[in-house]
Protein backbone atom coordinates (compact mmCIF):
# COMPACT_ATOMS: atom_id res chain seq x y z
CA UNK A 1 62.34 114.34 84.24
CA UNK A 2 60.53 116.20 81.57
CA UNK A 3 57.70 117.46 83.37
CA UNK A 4 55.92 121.16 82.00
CA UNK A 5 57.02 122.00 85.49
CA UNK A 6 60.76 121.34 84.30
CA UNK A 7 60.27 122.41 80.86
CA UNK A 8 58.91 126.13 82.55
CA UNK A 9 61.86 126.47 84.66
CA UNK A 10 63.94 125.52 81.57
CA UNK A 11 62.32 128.23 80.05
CA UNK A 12 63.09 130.96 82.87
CA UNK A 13 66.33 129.62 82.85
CA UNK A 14 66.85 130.42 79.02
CA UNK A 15 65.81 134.00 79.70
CA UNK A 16 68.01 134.61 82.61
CA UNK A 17 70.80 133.28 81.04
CA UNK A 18 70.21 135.86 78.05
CA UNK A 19 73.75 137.30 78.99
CA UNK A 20 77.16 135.45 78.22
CA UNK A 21 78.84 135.56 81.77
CA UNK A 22 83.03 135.99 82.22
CA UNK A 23 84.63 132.59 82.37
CA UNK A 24 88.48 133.73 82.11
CA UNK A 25 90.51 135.94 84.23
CA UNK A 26 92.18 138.87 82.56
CA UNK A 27 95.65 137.24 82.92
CA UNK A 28 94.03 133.99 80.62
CA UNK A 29 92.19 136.71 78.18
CA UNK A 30 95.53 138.84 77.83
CA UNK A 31 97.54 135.48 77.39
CA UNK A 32 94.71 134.48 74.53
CA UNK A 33 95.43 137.84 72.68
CA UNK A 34 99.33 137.34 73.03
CA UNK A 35 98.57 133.44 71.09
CA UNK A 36 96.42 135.09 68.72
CA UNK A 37 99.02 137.28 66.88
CA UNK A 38 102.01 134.48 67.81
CA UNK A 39 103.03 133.24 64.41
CA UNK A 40 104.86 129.59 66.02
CA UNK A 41 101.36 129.34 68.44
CA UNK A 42 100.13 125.92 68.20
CA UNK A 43 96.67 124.78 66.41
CA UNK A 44 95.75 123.32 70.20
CA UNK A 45 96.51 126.69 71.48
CA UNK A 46 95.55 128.87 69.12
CA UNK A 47 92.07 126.77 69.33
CA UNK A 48 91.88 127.61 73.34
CA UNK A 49 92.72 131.11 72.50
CA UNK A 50 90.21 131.29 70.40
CA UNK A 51 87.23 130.53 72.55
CA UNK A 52 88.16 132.42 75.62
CA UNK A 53 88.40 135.48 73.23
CA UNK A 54 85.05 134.67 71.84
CA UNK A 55 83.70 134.61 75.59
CA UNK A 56 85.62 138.04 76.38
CA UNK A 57 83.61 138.76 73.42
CA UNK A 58 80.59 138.16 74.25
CA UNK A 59 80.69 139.29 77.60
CA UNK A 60 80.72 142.77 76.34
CA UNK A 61 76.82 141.77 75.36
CA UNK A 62 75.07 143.16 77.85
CA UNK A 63 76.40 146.54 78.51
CA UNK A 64 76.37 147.07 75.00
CA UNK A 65 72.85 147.02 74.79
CA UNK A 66 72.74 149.14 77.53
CA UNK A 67 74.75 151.54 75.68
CA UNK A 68 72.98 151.29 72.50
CA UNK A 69 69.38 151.47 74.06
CA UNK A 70 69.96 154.65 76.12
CA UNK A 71 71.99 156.08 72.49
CA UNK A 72 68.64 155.46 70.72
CA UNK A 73 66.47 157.54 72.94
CA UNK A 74 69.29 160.35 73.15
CA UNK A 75 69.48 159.87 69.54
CA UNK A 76 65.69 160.12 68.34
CA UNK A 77 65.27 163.18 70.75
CA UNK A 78 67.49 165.03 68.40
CA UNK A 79 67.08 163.37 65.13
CA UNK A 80 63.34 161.92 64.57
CA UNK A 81 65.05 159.88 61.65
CA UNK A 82 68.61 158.41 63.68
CA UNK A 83 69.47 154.93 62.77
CA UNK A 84 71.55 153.16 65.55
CA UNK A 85 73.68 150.09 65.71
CA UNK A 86 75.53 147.58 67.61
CA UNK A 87 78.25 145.30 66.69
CA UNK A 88 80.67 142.72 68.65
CA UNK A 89 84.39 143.73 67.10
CA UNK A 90 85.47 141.24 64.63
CA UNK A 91 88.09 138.67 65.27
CA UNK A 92 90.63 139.89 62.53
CA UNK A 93 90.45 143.62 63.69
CA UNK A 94 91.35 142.26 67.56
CA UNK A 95 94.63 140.72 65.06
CA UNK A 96 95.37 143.74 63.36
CA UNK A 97 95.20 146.16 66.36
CA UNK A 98 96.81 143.66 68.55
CA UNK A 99 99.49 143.54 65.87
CA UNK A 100 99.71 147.37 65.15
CA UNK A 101 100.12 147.77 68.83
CA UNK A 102 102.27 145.59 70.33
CA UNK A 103 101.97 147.08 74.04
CA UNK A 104 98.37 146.48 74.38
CA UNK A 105 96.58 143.84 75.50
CA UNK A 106 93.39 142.33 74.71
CA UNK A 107 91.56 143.50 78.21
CA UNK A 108 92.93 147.18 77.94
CA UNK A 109 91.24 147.17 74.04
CA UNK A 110 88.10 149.50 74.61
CA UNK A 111 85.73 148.66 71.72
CA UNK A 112 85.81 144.86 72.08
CA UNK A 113 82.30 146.63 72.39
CA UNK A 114 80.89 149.61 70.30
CA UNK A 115 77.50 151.31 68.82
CA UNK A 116 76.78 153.78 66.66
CA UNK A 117 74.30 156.74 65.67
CA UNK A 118 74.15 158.03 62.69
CA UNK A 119 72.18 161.65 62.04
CA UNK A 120 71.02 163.59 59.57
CA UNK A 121 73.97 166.30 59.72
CA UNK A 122 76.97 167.34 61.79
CA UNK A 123 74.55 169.58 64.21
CA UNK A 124 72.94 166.97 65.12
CA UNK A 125 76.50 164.96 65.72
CA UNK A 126 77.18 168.31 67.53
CA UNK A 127 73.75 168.26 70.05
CA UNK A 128 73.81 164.87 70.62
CA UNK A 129 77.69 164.99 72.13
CA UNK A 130 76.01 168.00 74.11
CA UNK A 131 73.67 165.62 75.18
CA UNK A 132 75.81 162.76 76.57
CA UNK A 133 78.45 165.80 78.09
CA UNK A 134 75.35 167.10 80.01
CA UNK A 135 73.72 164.05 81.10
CA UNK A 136 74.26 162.06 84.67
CA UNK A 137 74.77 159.05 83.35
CA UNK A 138 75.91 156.28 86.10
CA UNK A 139 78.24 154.89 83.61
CA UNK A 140 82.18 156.52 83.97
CA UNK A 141 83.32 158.75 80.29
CA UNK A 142 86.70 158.03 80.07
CA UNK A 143 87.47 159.98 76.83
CA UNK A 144 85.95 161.63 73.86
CA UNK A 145 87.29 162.00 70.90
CA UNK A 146 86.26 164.80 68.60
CA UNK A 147 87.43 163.94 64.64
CA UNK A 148 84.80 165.89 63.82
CA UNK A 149 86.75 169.39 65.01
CA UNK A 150 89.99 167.63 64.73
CA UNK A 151 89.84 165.32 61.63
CA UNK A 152 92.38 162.71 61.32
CA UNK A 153 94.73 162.80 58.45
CA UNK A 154 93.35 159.94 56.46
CA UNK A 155 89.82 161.72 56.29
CA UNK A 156 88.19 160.05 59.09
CA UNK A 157 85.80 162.13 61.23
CA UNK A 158 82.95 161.27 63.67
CA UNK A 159 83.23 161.84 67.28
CA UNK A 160 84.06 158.80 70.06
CA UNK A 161 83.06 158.11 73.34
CA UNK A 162 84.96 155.68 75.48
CA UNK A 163 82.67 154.79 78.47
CA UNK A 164 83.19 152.10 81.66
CA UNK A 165 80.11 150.20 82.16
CA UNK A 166 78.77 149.99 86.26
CA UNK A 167 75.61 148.49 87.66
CA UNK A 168 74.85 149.12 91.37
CA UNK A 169 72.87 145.76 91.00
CA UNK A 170 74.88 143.42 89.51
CA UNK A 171 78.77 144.08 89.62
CA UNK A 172 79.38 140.92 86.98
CA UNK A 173 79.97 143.30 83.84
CA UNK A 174 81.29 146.33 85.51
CA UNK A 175 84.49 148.20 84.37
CA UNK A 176 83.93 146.45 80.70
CA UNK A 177 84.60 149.07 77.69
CA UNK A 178 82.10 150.47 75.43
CA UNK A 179 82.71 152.69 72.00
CA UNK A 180 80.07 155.08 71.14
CA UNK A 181 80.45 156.57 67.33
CA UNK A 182 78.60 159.74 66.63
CA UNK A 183 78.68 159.97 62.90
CA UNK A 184 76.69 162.41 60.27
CA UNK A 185 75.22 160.48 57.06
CA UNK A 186 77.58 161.80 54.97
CA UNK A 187 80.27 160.96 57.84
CA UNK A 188 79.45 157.09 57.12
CA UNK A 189 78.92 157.62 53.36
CA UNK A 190 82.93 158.07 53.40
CA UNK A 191 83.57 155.08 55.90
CA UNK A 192 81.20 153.01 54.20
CA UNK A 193 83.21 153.72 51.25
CA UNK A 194 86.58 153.10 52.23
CA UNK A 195 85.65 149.71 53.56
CA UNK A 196 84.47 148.86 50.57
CA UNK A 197 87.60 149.71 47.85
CA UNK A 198 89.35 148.30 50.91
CA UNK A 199 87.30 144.72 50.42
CA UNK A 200 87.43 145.08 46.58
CA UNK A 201 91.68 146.36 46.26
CA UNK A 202 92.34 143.76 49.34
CA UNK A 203 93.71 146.92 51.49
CA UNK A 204 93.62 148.12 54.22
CA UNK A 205 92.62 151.53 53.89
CA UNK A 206 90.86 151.52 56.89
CA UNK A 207 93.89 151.28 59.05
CA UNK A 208 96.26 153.42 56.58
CA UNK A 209 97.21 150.50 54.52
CA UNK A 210 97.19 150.71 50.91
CA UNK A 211 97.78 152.63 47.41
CA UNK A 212 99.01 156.14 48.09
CA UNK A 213 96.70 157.30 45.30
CA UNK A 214 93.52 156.11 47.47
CA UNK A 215 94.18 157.18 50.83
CA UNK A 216 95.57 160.34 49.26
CA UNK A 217 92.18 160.61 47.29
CA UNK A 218 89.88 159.52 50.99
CA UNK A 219 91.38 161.99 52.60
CA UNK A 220 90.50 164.82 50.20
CA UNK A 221 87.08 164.00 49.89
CA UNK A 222 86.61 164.07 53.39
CA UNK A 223 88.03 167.56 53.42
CA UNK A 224 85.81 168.20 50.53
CA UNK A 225 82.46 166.78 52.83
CA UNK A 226 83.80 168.53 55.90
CA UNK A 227 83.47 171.71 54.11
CA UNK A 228 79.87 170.92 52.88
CA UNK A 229 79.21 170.41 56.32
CA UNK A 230 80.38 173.50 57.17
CA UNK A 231 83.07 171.48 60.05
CA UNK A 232 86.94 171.34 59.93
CA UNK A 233 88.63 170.47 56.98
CA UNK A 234 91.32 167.36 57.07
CA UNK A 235 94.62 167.95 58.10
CA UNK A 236 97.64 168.17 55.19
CA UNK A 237 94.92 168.59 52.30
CA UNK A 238 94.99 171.98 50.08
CA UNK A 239 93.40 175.16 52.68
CA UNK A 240 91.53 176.64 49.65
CA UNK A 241 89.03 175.30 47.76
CA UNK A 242 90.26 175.66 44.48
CA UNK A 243 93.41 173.70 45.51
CA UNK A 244 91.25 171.16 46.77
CA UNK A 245 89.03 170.55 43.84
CA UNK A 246 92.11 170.69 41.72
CA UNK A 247 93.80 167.61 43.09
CA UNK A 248 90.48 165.79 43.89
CA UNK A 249 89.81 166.27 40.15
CA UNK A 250 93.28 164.67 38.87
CA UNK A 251 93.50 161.96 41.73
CA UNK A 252 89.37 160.96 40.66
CA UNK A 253 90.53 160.23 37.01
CA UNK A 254 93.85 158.72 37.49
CA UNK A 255 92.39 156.26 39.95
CA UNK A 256 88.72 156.15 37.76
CA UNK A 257 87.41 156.79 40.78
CA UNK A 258 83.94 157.32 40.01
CA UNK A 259 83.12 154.27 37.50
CA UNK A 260 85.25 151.85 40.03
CA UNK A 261 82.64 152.96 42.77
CA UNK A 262 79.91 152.40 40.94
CA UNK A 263 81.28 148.85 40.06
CA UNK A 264 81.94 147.82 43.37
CA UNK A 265 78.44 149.20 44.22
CA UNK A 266 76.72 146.29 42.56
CA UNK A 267 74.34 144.88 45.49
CA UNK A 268 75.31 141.32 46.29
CA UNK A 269 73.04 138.17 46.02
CA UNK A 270 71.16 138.30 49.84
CA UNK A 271 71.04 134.83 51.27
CA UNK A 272 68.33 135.29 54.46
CA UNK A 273 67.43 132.66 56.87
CA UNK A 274 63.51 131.68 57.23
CA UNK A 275 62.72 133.40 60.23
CA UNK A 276 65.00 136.36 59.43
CA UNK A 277 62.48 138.60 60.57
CA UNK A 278 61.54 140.23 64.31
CA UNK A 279 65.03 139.14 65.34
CA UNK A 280 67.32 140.76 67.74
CA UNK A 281 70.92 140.09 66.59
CA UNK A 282 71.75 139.40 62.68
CA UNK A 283 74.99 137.36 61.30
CA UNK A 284 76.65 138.69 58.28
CA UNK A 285 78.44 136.84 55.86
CA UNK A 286 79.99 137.77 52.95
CA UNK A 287 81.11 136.17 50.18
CA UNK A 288 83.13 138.03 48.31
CA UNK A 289 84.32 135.58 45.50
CA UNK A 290 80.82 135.17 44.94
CA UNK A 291 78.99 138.46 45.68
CA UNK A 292 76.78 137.08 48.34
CA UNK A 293 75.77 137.90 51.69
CA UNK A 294 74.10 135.57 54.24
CA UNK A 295 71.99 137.08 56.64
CA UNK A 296 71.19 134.91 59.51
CA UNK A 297 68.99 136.07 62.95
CA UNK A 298 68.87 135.20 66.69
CA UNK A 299 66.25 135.59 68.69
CA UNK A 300 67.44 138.39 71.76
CA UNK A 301 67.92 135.58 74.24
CA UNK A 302 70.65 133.29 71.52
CA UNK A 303 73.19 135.53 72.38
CA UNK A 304 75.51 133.20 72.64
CA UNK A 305 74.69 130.66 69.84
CA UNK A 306 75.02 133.82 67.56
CA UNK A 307 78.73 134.21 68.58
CA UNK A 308 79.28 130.73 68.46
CA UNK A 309 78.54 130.96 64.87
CA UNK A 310 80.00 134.24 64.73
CA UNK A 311 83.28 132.76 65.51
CA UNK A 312 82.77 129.78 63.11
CA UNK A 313 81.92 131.87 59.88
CA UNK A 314 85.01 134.12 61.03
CA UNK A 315 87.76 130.78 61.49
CA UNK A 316 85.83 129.76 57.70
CA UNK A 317 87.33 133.18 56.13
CA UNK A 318 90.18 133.08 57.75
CA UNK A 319 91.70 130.69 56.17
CA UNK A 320 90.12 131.27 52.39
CA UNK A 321 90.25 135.56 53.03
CA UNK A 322 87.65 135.59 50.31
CA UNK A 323 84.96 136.89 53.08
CA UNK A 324 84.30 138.55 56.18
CA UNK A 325 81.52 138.09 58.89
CA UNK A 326 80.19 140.41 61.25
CA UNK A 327 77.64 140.14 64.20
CA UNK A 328 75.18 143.38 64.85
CA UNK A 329 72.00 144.55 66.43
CA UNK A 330 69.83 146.78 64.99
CA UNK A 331 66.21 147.72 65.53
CA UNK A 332 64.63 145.85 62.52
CA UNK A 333 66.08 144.07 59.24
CA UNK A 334 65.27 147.27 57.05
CA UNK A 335 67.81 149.07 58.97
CA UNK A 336 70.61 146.22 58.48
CA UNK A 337 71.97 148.22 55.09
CA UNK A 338 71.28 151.76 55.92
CA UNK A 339 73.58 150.70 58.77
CA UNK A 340 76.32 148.49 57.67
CA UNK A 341 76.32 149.45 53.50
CA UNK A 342 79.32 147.99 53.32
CA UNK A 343 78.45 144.52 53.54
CA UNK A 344 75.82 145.80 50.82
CA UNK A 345 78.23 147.12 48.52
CA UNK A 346 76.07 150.02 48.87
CA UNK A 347 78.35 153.36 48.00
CA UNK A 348 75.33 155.26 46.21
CA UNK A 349 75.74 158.15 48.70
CA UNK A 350 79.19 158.12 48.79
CA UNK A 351 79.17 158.09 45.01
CA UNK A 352 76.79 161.55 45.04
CA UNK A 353 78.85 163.39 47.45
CA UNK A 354 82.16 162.71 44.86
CA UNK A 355 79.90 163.94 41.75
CA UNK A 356 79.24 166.62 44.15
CA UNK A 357 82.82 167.52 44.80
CA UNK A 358 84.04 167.35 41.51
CA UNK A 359 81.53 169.90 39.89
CA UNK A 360 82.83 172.10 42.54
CA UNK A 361 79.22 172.08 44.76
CA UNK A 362 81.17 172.40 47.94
């Protein structure tokens, strides 16, 4: 009966149900990853795999925002001008981890989950991990860790925190995973950047994947930043600076470095919904044949209608792996590209800090 009576409760319904709630045990969600990366799974299976991962998923929704909330009041107490981000992990990096290690399953992967903030300069990346290490946060740390004193080879540095959700409420989401990345502007500049010759060179440089020549040349440059930020430099890259510069310079015009950035900075065509704006969760999809990006927004309570489509637009490039697709949160639409410039082709900043290195202002 539609009475306004109904329609009201309908309504409170709706909001209550904001949340995606678990509907698969562990055991179903571990046996979904194990289909997902089995070459002789079945369409039927793979199909069933499919949406109980996109539930396990989705799940992760609400501590997440939990996460990402207290991470933007940390965040602005530090840095007035901290941008901070949420995203659900795509499905094909669940594939590739899943298939880079084999002993893991899907439940023991701990940023199904993850958020970012992204300051001004390493000191701020420095107080705010002061921060979280000094708070009393209900919430169990299980690990940090610091690439920001301890680089990674491939140039990667930023500092991770590994937390356990727990409500004293509500028990439903407890022990789920979140990621926190702590990351400097110039941090993300080189991320952003290696995502996006990644995209263009179909590579994987994010995961070590690729032409010698550029991961050799990522991994300088982020020695090159770390030492304009006055942190660590990047382990297995030249200890003096003259060393440094001198390969940089060589690798940056074998591999045209500069000019090839630029090109691949050329903004896409941006596709956005109607009521795009005052949303709470955005859609990303890009085109890459094309050079277009869809933007499409949920209102905070569509949660799951957003990964619905989510895993729709991701099952579309799978198959033609001319695109990719992401689902995020961020606190308006201006932010989307200051926090994911890599679905923007944006790699101005990244472009500066090279110009930067290779005059030797480092």
């Amino acid at each position: 009966m539609n009475s306004p009576l109904n329609a009201k409760k309908r309504l409170a319904g709706g909001r209550m149900a904001r949340w995606a709630k678990p509907e698969y045990s562990k055991n179903e969600v571990n046996k979904a990853g194990r289909v997902l990366v089995d070459p002789s799974a079945s369409v039927f299976d793979i199909t069933q795999a499919l949406n109980i991962i996109n539930n396990w998923r989705s799940i992760h929704g609400h501590p997440l925002n939990t996460f990402q909330t207290t991470l933007r009041i940390k965040g602005r107490q530090i840095d007035s001008s901290v941008l901070v981000a949420q995203r659900i992990k795509r499905l094909s990096s669940i594939e590739l981890k899943l298939r880079r290690f084999p002993t893991m399953t899907l439940s023991q992967m701990q940023d199904i989950g993850g958020c970012r903030a992204i300051l001004s300069t390493a000191n701020n990346v420095r107080n705010l991990l002061l921060s979280y290490q000094k708070s009393d946060l209900k919430h169990k740390l299980h690990t940090i860790d610091n690439y920001m004193d301890n680089p990674k080879k491939t140039g990667y540095r930023g500092i991770h925190l590994i937390y356990s959700y727990y409500s004293d409420k509500i028990d439903t989401y407890n022990s789920l995973k979140v990621e926190m990345q702590l990351r400097s502007q110039a941090m993300h500049a080189w991320a952003t950047a290696v995502e996006i010759v990644g995209t263009f060179t179909r590579q994987a440089l994010k995961s070590s994947q690729g032409e010698d020549e550029w991961l050799r040349f990522f991994a300088l440059m982020g020695s090159a930043i770390a030492i304009m930020e006055d942190t660590a430099p990047v382990p297995e890259t030249p200890s003096g600076r003259d060393g440094l510069l001198d390969e940089l310079r060589i690798l940056a015009e074998k591999l045209d470095a500069v000019k090839r950035l630029r090109t691949y900075g050329t903004a896409p065509t941006i596709l956005e919904s109607p009521e795009i704006k005052g949303q709470h969760f955005f859609l990303l999809q890009l085109d890459i044949a094309n050079a277009k990006l869809n933007v499409t927004g949920y209102q905070s309570g569509a949660l799951e209608k957003a990964a619905s489509d989510y895993l729709e637009a991701e099952k579309r490039f799978s198959s033609s792996h001319d695109g990719d697709a992401v689902l995020v949160s961020v606190e308006s639409i201006a932010s989307l590209r200051r926090a994911y410039p890599n679905y923007f082709f944006d790699t101005h900043f990244f472009v500066e800090l090279v110009e930067d290195a290779l005059t030797g202002r480092f």
